[in-house]
N, C-alpha and C. Protein backbone atom coordinates (compact mmCIF):
# COMPACT_ATOMS: atom_id res chain seq x y z
N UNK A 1 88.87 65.17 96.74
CA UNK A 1 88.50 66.38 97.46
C UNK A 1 88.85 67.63 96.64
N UNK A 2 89.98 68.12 96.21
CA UNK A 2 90.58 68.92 95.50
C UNK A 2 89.48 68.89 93.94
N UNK A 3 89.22 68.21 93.43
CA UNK A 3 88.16 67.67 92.26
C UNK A 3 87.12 68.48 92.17
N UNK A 4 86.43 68.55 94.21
CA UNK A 4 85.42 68.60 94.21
C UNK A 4 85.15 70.58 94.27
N UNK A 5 86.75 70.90 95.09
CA UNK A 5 86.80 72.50 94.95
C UNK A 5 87.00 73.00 94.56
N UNK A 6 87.46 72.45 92.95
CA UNK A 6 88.07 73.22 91.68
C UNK A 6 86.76 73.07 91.01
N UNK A 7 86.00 71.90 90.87
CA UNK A 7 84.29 71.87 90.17
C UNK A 7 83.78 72.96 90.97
N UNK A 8 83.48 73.16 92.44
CA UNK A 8 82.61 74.22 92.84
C UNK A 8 83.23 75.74 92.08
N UNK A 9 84.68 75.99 92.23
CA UNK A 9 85.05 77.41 91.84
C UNK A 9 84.71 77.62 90.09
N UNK A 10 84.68 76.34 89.47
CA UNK A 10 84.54 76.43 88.10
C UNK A 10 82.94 76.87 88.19
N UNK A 11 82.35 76.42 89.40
CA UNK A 11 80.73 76.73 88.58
C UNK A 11 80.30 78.09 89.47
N UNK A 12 81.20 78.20 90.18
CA UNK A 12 80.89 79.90 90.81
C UNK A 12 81.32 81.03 89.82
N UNK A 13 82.10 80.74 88.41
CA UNK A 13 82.93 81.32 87.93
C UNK A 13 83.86 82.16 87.26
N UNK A 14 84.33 81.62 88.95
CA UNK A 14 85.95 82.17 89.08
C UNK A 14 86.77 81.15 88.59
N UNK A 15 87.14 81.73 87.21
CA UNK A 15 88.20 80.84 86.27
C UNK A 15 89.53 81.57 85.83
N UNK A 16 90.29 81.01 86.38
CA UNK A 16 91.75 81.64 85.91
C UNK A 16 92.05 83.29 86.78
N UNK A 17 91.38 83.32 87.63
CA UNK A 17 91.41 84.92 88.38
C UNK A 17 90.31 86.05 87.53
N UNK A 18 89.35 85.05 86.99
CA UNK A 18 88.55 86.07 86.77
C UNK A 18 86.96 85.74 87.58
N UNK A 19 86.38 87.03 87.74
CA UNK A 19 85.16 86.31 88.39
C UNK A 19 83.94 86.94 87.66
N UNK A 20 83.04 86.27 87.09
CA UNK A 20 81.80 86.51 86.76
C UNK A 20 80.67 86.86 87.72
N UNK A 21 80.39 88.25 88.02
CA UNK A 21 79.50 88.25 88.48
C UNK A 21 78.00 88.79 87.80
N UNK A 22 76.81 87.96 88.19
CA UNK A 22 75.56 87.77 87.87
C UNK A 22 74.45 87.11 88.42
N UNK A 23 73.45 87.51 88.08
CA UNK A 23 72.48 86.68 89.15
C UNK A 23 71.40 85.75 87.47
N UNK A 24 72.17 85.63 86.55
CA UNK A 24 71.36 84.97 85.68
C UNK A 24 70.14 85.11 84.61
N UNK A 25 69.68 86.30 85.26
CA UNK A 25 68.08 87.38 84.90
C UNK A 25 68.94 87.76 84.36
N UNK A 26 68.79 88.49 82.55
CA UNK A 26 69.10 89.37 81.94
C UNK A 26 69.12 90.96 82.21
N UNK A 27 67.47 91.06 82.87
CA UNK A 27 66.98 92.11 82.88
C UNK A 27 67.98 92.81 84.11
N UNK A 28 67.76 91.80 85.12
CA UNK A 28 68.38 92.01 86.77
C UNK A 28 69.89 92.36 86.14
N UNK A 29 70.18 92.03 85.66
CA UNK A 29 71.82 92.22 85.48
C UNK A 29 72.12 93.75 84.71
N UNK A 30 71.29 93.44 84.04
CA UNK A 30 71.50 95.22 82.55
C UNK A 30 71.04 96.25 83.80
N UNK A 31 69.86 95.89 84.59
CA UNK A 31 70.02 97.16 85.71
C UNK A 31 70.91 97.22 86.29
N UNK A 32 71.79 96.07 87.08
CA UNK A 32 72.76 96.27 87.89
C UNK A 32 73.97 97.21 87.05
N UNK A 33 73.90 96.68 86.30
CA UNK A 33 75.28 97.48 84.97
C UNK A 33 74.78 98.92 85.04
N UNK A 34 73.82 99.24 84.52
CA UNK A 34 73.39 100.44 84.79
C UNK A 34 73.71 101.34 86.08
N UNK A 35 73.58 100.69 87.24
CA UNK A 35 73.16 101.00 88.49
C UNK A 35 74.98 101.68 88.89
N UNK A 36 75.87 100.32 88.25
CA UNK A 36 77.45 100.54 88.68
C UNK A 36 78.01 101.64 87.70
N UNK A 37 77.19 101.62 86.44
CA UNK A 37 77.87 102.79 85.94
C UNK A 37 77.67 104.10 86.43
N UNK A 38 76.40 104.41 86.24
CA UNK A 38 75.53 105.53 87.26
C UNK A 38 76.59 106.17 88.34
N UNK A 39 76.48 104.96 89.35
CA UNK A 39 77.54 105.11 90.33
C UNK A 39 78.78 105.50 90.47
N UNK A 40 79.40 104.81 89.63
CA UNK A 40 81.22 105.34 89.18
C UNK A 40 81.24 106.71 88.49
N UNK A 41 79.98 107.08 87.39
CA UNK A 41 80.19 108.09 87.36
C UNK A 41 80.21 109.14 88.26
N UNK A 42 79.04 109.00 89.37
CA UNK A 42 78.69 109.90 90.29
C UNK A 42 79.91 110.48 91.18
N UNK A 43 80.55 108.87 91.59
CA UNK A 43 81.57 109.05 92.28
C UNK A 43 82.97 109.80 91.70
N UNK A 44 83.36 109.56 90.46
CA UNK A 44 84.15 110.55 89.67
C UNK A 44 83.73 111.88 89.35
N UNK A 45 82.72 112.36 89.40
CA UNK A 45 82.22 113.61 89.25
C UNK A 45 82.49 113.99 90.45
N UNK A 46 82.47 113.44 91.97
CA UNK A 46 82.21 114.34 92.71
C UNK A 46 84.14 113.94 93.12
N UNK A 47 84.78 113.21 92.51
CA UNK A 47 85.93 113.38 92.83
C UNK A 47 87.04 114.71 92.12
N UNK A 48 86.50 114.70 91.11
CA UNK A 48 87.14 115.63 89.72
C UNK A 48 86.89 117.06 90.84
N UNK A 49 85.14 117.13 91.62
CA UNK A 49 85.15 118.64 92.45
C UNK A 49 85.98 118.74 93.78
N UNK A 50 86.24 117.58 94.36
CA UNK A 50 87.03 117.50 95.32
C UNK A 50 88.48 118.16 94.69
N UNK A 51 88.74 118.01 93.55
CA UNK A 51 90.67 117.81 93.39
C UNK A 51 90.41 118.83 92.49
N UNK A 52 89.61 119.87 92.45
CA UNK A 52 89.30 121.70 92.18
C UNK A 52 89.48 122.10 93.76
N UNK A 53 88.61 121.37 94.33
CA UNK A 53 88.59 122.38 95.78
C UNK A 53 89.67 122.61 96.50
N UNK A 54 90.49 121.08 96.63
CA UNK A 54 91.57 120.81 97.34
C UNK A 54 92.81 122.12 96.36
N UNK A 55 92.83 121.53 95.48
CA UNK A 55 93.97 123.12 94.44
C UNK A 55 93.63 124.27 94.71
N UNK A 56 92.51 124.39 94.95
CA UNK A 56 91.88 126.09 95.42
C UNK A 56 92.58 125.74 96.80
N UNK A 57 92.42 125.22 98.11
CA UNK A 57 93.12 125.40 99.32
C UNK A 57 94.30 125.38 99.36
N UNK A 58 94.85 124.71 98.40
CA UNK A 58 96.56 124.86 98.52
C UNK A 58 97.03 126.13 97.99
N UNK A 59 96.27 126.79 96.94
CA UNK A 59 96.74 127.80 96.21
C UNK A 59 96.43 128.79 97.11
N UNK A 60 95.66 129.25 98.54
CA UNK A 60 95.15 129.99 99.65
C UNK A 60 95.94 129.80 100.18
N UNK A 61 96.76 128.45 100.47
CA UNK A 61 97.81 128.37 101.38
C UNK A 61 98.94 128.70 101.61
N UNK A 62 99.25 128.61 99.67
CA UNK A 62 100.40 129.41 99.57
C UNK A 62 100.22 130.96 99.66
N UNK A 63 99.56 131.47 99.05
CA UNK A 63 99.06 132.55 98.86
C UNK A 63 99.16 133.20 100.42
N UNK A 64 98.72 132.68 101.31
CA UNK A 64 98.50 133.36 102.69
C UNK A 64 99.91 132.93 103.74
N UNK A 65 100.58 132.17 103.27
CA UNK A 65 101.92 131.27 103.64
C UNK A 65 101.82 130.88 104.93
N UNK A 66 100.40 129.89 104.94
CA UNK A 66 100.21 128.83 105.68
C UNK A 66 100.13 127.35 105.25
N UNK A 67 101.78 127.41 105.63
CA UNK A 67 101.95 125.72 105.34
C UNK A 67 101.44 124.74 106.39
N UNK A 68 99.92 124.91 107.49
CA UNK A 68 99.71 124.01 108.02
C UNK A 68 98.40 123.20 107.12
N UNK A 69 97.88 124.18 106.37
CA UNK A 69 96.96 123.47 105.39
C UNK A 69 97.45 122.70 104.64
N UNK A 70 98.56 122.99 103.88
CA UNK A 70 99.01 122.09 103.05
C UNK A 70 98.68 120.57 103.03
N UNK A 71 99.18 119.79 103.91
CA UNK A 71 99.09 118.54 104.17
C UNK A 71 97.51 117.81 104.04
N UNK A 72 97.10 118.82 104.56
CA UNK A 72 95.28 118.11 104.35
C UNK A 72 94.86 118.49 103.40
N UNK A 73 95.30 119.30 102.19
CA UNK A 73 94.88 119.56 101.11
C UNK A 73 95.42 118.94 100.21
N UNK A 74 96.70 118.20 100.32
CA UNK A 74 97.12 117.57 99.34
C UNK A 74 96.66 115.89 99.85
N UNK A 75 95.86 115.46 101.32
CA UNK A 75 95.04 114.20 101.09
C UNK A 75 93.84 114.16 100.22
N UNK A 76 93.27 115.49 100.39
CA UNK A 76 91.94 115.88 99.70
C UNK A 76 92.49 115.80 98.13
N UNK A 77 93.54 116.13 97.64
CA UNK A 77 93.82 115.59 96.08
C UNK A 77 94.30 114.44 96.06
N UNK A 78 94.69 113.42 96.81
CA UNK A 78 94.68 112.38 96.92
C UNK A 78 93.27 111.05 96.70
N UNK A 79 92.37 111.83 97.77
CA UNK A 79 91.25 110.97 97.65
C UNK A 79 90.56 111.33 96.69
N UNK A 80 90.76 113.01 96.11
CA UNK A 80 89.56 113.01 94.81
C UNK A 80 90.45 112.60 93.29
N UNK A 81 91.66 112.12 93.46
CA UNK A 81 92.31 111.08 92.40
C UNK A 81 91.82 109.81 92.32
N UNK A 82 91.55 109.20 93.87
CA UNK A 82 91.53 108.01 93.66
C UNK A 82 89.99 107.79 93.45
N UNK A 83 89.12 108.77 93.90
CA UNK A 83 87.35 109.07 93.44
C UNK A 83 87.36 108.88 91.94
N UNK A 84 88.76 109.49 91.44
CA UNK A 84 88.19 109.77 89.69
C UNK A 84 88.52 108.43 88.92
N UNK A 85 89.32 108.11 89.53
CA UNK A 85 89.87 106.52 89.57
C UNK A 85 89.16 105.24 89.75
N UNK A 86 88.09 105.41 90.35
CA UNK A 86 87.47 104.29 90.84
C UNK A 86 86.82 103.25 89.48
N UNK A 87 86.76 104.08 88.47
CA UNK A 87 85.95 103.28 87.18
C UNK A 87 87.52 102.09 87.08
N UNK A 88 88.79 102.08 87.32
CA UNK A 88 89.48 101.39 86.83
C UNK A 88 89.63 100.45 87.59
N UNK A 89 89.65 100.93 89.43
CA UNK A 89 89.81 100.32 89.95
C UNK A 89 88.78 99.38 90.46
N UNK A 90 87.51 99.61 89.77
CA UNK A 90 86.33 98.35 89.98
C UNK A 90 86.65 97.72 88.38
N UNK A 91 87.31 98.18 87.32
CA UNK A 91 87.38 97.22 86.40
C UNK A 91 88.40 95.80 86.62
N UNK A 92 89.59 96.34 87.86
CA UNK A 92 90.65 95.35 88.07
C UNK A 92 89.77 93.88 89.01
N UNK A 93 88.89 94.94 89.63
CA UNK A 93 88.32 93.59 90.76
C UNK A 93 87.55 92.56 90.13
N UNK A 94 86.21 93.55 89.55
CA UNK A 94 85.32 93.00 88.90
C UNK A 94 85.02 93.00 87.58
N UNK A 95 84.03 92.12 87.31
CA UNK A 95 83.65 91.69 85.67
C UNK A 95 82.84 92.95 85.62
């Protein structure tokens, strides 16, 4: 039994914690690559403007010495870190 679910994961494969993903078509695949880079960039571009905007509200906040913004401006540099981030963090998951 064990034989039979280490042969299936070998031919899905996911070998050693890595996983190949593909659908086999050359062509289908070089678009998909395309498609994820495209994407990660998009998504880091619009994270890099998030974590300008968010520093512009904190710097208003201080500036006007309203520390109730603070807190939601420093999630907004939070999520546009982890936006600019995302190229690494789809390199940890995926092939």
């Amino acid at each position: 039994m064990m034989n039979k679910i280490t042969d299936f994961i070998h031919s899905m494969g996911a070998v050693k914690g890595t996983y190949m993903a593909g659908t086999g078509i050359a062509s289908i695949d070089s678009g998909l690559n395309i498609l994820k880079t495209v994407s990660v960039g998009l998504i880091s571009g619009i994270g890099i403007v998030i974590v300008a905007w968010a520093g512009f509200e904190i710097g208003m906040a201080l500036y006007q010495h309203d520390t109730a913004q603070i807190p939601g401006s420093l999630k907004k540099v939070a999520g546009g870190l982890v936006m600019i981030g995302i190229g690494v963090f789809i390199g940890l998951f995926a092939a």
